[in-house]
PDB file of N, CA and C in Angstrom:
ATOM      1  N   UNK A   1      14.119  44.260  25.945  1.00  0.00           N
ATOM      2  CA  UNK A   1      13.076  43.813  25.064  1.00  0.00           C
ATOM      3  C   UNK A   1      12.580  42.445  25.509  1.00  0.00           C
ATOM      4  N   UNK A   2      13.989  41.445  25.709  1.00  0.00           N
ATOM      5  CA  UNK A   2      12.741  40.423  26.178  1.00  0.00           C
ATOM      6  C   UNK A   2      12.151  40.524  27.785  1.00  0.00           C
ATOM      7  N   UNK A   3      12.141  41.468  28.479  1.00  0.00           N
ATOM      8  CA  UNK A   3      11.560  41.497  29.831  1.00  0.00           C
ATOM      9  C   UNK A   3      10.676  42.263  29.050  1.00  0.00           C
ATOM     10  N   UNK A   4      10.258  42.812  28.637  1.00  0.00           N
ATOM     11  CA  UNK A   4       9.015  43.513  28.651  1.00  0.00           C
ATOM     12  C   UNK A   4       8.111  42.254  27.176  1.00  0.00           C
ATOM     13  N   UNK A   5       8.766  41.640  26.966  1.00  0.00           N
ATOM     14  CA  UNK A   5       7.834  40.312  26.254  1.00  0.00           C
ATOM     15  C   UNK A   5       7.320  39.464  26.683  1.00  0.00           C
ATOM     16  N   UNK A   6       7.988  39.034  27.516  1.00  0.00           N
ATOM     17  CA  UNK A   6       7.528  38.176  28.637  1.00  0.00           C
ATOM     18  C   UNK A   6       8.740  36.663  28.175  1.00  0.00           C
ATOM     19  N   UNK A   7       9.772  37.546  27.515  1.00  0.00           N
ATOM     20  CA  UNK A   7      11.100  36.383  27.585  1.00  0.00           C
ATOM     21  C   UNK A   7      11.768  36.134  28.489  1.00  0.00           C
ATOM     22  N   UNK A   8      12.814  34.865  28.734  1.00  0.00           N
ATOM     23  CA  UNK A   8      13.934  34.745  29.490  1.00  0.00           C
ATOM     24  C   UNK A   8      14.703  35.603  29.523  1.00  0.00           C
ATOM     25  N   UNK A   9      15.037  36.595  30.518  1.00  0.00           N
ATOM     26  CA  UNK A   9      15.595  37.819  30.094  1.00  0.00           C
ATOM     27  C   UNK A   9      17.072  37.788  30.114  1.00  0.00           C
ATOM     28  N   UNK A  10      17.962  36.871  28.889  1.00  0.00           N
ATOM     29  CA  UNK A  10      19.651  36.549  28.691  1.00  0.00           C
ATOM     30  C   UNK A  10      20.541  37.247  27.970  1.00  0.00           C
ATOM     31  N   UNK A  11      19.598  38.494  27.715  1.00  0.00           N
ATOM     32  CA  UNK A  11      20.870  38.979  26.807  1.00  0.00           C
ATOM     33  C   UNK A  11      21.292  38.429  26.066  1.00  0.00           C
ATOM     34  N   UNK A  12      21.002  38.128  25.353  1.00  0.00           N
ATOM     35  CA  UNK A  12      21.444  37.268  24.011  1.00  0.00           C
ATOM     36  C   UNK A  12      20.455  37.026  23.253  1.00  0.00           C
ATOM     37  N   UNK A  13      20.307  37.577  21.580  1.00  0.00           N
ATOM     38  CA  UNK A  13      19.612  37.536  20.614  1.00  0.00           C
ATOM     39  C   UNK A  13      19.440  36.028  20.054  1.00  0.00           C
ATOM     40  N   UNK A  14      18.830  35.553  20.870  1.00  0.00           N
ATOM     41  CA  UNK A  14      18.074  33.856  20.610  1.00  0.00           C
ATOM     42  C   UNK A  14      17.235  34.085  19.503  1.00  0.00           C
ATOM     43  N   UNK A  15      16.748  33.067  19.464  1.00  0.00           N
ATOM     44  CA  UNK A  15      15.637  32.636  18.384  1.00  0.00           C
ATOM     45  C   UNK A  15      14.400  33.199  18.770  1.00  0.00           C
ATOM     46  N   UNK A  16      13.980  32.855  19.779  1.00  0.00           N
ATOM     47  CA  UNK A  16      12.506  33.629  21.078  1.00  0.00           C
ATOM     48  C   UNK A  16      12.739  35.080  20.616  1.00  0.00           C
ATOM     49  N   UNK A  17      13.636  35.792  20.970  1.00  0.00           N
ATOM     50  CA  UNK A  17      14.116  37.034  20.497  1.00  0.00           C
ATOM     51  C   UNK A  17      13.723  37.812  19.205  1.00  0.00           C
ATOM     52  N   UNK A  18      14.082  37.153  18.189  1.00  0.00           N
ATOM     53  CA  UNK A  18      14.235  37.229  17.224  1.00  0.00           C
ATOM     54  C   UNK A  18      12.843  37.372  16.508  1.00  0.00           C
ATOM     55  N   UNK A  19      12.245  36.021  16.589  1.00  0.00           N
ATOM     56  CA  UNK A  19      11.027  36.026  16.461  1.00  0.00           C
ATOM     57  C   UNK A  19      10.144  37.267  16.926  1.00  0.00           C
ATOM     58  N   UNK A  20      10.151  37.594  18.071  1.00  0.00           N
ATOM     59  CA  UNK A  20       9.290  38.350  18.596  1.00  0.00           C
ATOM     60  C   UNK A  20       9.411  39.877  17.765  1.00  0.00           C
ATOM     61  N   UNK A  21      10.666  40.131  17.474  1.00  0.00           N
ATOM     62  CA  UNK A  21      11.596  41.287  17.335  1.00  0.00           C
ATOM     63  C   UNK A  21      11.010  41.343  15.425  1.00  0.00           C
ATOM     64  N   UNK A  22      10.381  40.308  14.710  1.00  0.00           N
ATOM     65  CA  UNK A  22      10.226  40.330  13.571  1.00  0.00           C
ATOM     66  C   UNK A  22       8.736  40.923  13.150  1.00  0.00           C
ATOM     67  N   UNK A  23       7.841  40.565  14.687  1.00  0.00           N
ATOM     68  CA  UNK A  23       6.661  40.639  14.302  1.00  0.00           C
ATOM     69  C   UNK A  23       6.249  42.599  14.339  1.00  0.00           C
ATOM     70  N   UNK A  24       5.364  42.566  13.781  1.00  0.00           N
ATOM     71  CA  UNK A  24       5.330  43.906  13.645  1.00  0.00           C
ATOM     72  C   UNK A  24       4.691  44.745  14.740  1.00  0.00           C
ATOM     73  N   UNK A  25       4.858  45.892  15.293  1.00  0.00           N
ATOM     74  CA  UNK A  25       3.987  46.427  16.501  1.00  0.00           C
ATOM     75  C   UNK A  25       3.175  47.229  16.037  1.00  0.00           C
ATOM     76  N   UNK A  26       4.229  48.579  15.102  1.00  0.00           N
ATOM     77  CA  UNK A  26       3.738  49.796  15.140  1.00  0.00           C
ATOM     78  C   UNK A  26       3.684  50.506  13.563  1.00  0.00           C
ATOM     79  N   UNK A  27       3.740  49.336  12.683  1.00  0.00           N
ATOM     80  CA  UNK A  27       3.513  49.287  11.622  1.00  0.00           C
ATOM     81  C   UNK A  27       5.599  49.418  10.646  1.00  0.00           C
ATOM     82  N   UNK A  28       6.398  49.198  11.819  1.00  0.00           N
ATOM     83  CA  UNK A  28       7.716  48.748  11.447  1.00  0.00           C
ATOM     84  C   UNK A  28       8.731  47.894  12.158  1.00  0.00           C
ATOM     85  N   UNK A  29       9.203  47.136  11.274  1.00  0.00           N
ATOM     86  CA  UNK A  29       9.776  46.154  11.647  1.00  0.00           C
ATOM     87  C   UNK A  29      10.838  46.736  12.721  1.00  0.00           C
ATOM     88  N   UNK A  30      11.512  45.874  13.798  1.00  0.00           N
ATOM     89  CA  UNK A  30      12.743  45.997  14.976  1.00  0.00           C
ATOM     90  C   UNK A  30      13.552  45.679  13.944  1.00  0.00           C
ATOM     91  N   UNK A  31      13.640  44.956  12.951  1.00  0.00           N
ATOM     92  CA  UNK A  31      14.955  43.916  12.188  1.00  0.00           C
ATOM     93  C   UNK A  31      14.544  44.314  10.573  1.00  0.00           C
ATOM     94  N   UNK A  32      15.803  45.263  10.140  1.00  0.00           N
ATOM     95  CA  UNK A  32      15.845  45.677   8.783  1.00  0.00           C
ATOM     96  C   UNK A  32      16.760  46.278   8.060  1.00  0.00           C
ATOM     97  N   UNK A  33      16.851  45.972   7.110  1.00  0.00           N
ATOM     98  CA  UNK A  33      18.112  47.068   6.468  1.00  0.00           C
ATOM     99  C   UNK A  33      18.122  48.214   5.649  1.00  0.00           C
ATOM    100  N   UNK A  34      17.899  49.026   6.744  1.00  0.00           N
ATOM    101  CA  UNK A  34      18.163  50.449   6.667  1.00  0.00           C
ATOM    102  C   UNK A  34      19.228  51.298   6.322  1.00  0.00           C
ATOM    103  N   UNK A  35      19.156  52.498   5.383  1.00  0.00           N
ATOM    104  CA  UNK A  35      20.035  52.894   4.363  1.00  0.00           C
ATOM    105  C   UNK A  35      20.817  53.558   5.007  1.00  0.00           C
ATOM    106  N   UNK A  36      20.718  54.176   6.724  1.00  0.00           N
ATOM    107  CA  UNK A  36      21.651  54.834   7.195  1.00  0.00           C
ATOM    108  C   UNK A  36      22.472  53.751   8.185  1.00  0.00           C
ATOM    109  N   UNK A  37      22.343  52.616   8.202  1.00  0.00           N
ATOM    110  CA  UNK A  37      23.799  51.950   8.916  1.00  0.00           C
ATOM    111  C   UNK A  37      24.798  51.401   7.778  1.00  0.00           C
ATOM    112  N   UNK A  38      25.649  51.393   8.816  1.00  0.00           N
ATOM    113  CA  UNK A  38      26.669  50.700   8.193  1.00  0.00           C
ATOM    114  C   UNK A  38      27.580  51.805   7.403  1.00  0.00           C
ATOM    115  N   UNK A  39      27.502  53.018   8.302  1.00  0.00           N
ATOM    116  CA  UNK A  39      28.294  54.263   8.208  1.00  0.00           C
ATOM    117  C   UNK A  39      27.633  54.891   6.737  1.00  0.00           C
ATOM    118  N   UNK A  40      26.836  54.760   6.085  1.00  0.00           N
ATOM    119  CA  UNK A  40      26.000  55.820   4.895  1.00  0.00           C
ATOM    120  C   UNK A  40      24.520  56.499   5.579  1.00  0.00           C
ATOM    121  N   UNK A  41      24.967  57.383   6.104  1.00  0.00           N
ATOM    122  CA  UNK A  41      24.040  58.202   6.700  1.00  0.00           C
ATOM    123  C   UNK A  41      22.789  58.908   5.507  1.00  0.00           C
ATOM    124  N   UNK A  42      21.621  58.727   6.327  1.00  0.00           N
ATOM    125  CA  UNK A  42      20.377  59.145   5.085  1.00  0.00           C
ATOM    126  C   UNK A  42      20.410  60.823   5.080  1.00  0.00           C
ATOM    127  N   UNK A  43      20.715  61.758   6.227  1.00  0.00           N
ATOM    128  CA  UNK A  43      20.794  62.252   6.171  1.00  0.00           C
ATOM    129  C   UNK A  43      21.829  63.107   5.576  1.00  0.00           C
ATOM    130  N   UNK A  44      22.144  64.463   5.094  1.00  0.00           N
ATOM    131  CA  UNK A  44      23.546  64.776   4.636  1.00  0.00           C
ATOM    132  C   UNK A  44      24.236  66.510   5.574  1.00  0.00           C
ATOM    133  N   UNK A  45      22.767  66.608   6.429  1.00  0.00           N
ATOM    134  CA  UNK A  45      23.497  67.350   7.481  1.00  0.00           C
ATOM    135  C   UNK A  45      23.361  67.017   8.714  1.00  0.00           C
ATOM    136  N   UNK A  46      24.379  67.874   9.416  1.00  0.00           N
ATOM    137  CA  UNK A  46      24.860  67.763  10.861  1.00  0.00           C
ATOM    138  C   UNK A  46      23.354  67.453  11.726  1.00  0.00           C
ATOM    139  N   UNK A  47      22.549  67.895  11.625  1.00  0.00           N
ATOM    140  CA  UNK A  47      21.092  68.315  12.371  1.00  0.00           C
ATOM    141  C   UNK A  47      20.320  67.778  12.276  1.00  0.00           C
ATOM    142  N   UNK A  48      19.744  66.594  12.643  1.00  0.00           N
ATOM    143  CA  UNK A  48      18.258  66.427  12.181  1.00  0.00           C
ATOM    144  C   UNK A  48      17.033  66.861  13.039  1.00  0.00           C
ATOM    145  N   UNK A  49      16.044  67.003  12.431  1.00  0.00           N
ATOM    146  CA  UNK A  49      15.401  67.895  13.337  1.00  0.00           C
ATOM    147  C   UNK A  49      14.341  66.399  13.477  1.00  0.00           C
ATOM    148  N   UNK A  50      13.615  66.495  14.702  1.00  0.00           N
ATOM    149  CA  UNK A  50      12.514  65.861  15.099  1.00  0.00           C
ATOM    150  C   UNK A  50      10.914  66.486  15.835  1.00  0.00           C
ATOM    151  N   UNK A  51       9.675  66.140  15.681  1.00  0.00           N
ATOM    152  CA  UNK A  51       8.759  66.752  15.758  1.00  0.00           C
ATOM    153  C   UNK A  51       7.798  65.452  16.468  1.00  0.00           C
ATOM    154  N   UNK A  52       7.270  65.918  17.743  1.00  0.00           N
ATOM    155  CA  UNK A  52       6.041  65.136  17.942  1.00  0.00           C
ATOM    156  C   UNK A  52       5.045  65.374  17.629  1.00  0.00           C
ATOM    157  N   UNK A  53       3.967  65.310  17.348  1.00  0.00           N
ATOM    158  CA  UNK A  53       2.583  65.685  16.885  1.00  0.00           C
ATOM    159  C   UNK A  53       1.567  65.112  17.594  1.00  0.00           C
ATOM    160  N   UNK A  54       1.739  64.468  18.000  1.00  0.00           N
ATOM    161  CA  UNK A  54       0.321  63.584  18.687  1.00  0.00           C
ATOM    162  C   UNK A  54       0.997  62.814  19.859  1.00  0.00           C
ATOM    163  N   UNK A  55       0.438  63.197  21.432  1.00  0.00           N
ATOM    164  CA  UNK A  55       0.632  62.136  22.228  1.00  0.00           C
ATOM    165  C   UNK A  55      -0.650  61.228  23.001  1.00  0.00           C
ATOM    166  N   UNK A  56      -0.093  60.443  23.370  1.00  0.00           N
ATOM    167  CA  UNK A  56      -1.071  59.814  24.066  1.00  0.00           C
ATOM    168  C   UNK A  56      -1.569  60.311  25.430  1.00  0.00           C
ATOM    169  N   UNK A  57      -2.374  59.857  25.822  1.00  0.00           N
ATOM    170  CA  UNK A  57      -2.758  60.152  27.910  1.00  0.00           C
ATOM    171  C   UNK A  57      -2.184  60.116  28.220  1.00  0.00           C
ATOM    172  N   UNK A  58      -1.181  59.042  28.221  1.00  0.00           N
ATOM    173  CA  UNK A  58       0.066  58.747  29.116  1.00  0.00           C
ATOM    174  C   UNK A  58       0.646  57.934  28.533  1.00  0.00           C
ATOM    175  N   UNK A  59       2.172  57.920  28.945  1.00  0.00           N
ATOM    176  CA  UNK A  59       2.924  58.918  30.127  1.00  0.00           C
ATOM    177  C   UNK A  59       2.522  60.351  29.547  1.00  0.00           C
ATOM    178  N   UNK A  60       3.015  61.155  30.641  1.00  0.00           N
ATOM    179  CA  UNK A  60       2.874  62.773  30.273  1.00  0.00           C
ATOM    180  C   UNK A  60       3.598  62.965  28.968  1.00  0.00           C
ATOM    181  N   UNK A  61       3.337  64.356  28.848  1.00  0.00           N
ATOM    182  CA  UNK A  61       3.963  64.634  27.555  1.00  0.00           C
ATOM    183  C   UNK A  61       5.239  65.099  27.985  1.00  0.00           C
ATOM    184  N   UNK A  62       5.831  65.432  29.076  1.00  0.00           N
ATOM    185  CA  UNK A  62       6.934  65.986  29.446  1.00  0.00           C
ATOM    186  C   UNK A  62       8.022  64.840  29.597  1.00  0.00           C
ATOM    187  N   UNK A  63       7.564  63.251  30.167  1.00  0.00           N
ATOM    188  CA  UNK A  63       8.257  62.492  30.466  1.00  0.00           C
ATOM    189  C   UNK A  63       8.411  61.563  29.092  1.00  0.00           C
ATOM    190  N   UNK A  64       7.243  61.651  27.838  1.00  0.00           N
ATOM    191  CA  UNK A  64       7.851  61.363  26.324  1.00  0.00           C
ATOM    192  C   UNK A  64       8.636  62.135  25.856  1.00  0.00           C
ATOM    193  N   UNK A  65       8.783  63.149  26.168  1.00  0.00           N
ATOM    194  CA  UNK A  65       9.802  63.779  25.241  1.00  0.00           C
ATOM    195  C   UNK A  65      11.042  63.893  25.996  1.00  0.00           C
ATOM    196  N   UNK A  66      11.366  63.633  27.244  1.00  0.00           N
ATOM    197  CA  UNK A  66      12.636  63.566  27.734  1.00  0.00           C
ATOM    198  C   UNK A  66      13.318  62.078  27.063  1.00  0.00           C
ATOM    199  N   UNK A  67      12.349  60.905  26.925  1.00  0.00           N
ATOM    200  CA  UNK A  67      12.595  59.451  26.803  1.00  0.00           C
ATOM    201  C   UNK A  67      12.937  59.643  25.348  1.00  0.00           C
ATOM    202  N   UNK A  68      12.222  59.917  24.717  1.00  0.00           N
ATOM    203  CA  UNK A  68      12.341  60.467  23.092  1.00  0.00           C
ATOM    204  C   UNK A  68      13.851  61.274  22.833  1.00  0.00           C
ATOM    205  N   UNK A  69      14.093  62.261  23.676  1.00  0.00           N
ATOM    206  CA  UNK A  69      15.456  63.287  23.444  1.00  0.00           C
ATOM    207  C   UNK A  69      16.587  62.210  24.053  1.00  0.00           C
ATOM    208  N   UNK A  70      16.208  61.414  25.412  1.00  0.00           N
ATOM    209  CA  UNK A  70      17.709  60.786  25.508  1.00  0.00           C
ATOM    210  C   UNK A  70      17.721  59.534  24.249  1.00  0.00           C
ATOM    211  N   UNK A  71      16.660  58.868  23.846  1.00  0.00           N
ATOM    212  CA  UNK A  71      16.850  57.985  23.115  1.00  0.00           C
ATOM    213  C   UNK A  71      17.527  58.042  21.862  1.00  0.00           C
ATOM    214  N   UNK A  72      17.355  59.576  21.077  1.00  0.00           N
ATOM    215  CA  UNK A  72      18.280  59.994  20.142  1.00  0.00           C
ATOM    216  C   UNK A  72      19.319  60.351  20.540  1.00  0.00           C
ATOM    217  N   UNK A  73      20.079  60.666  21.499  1.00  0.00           N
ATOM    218  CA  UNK A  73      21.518  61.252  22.077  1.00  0.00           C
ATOM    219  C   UNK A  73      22.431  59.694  22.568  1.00  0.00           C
ATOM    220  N   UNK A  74      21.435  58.859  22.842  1.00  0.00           N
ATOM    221  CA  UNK A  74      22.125  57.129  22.439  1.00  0.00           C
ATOM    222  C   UNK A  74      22.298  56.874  21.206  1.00  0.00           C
ATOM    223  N   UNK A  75      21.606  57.314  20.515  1.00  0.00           N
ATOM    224  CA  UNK A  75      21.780  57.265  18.646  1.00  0.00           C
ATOM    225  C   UNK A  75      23.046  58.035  18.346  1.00  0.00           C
ATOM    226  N   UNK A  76      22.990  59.441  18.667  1.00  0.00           N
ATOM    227  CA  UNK A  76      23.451  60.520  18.362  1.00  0.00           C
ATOM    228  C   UNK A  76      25.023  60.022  18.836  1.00  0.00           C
ATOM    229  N   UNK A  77      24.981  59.267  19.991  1.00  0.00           N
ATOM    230  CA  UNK A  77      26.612  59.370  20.384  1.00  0.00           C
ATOM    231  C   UNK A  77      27.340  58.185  19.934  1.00  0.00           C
ATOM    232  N   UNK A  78      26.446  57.327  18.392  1.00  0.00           N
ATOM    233  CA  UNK A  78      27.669  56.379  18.063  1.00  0.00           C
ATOM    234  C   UNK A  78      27.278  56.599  16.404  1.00  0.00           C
ATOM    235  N   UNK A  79      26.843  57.700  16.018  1.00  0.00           N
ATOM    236  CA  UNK A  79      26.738  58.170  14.482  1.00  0.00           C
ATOM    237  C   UNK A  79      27.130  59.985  14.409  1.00  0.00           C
ATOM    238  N   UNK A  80      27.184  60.255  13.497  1.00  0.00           N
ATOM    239  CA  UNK A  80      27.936  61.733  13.749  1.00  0.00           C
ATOM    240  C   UNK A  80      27.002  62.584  13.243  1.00  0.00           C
ATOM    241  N   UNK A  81      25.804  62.362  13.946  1.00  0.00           N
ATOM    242  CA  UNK A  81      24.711  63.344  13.885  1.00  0.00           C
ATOM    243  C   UNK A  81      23.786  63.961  14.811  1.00  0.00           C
ATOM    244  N   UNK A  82      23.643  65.102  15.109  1.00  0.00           N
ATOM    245  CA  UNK A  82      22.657  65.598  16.233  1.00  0.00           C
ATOM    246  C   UNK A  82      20.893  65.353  16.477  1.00  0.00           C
ATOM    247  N   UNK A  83      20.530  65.476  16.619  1.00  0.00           N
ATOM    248  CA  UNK A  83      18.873  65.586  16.909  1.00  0.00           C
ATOM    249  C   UNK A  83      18.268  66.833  17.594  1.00  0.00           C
ATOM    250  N   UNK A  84      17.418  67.194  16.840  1.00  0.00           N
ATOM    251  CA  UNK A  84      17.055  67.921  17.726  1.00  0.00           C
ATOM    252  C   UNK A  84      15.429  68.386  17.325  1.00  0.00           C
ATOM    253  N   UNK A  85      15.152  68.124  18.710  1.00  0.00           N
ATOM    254  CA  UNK A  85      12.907  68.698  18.780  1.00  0.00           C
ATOM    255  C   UNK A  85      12.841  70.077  18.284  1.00  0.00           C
ATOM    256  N   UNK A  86      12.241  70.093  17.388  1.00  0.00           N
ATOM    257  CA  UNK A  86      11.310  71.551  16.786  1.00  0.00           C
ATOM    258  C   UNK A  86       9.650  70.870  17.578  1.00  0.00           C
ATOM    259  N   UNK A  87       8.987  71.983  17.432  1.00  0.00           N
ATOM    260  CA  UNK A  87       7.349  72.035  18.277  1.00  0.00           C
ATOM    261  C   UNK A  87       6.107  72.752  16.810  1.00  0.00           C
ATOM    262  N   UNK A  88       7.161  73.258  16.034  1.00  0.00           N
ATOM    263  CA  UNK A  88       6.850  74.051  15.130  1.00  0.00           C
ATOM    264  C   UNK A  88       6.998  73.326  13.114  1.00  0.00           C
ATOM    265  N   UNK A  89       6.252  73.368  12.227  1.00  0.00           N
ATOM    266  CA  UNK A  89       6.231  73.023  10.913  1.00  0.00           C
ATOM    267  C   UNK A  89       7.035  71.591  10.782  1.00  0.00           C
ATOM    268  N   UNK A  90       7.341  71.435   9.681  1.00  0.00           N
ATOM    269  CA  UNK A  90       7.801  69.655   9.145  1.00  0.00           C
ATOM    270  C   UNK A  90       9.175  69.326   9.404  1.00  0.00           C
ATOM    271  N   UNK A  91       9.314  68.488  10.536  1.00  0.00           N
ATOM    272  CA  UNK A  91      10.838  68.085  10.717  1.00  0.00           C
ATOM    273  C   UNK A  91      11.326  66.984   9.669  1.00  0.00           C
ATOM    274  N   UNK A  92      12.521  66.663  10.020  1.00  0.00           N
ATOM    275  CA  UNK A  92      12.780  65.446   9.165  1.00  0.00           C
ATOM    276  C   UNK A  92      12.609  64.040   9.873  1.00  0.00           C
ATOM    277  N   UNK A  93      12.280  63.963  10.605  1.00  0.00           N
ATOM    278  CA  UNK A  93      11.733  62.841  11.594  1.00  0.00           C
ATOM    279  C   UNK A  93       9.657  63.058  12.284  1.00  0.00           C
ATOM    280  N   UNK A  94       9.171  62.830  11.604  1.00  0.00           N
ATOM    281  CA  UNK A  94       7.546  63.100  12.516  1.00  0.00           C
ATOM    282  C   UNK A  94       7.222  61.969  13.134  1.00  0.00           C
ATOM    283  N   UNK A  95       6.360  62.094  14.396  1.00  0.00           N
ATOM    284  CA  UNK A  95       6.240  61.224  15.402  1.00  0.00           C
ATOM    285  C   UNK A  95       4.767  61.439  15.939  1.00  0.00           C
ATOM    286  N   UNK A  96       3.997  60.496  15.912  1.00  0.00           N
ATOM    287  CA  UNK A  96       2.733  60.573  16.359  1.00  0.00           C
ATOM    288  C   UNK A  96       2.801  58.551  17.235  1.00  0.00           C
ATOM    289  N   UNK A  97       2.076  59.431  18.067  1.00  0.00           N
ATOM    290  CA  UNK A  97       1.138  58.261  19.130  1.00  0.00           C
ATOM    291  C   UNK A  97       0.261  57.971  18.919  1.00  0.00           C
ATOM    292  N   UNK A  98      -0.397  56.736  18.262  1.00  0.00           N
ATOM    293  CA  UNK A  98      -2.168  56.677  18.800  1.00  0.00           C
ATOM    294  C   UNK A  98      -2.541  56.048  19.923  1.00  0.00           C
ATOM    295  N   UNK A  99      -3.810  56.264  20.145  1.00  0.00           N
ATOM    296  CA  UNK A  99      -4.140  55.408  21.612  1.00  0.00           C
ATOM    297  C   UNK A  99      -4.905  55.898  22.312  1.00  0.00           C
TER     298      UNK A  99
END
């Protein structure tokens, strides 16, 4: 995050960091307290399903949804829940791009 900000890139959640990490991009905050950490999961089954709906030009749509599937299986492998893409009706996760 801070190399692609244009921070000192130290690994370490500084103040520069922080700041940046507060401001809003995509209409939600990086920094919040959310009802599924801290081991109380929002969900109450094994599965959650996820759905894209809208992509952008680019990247392809093949190389978002690989980035999208490993990014939940980094989620997935330190909470005790799966993910998984439906293409089809209302998941419990929806995902749109504008642009």
């Amino acid at each position: 995050m801070q190399a692609l900000f244009g921070l000192e890139v130290t690994g370490v959640l500084d103040k520069n960091t922080l700041e940046v990490m507060k401001e809003s991009m995509c209409g939600v905050s990086d920094i919040s307290r959310y009802g599924h950490f801290h081991r109380k999961q929002k969900w109450k089954k094994s599965t959650v399903t996820y759905r894209i709906t809208q992509y952008t030009p680019d990247p392809r749509q093949s190389d978002v949804d690989a980035t999208i599937a490993q990014a939940f299986q980094i989620y997935s492998d330190v909470i005790l829940q799966d993910f998984k893409q439906i293409h089809t009706d209302t998941a419990d996760i929806m995902i749109l791009f504008k642009g």
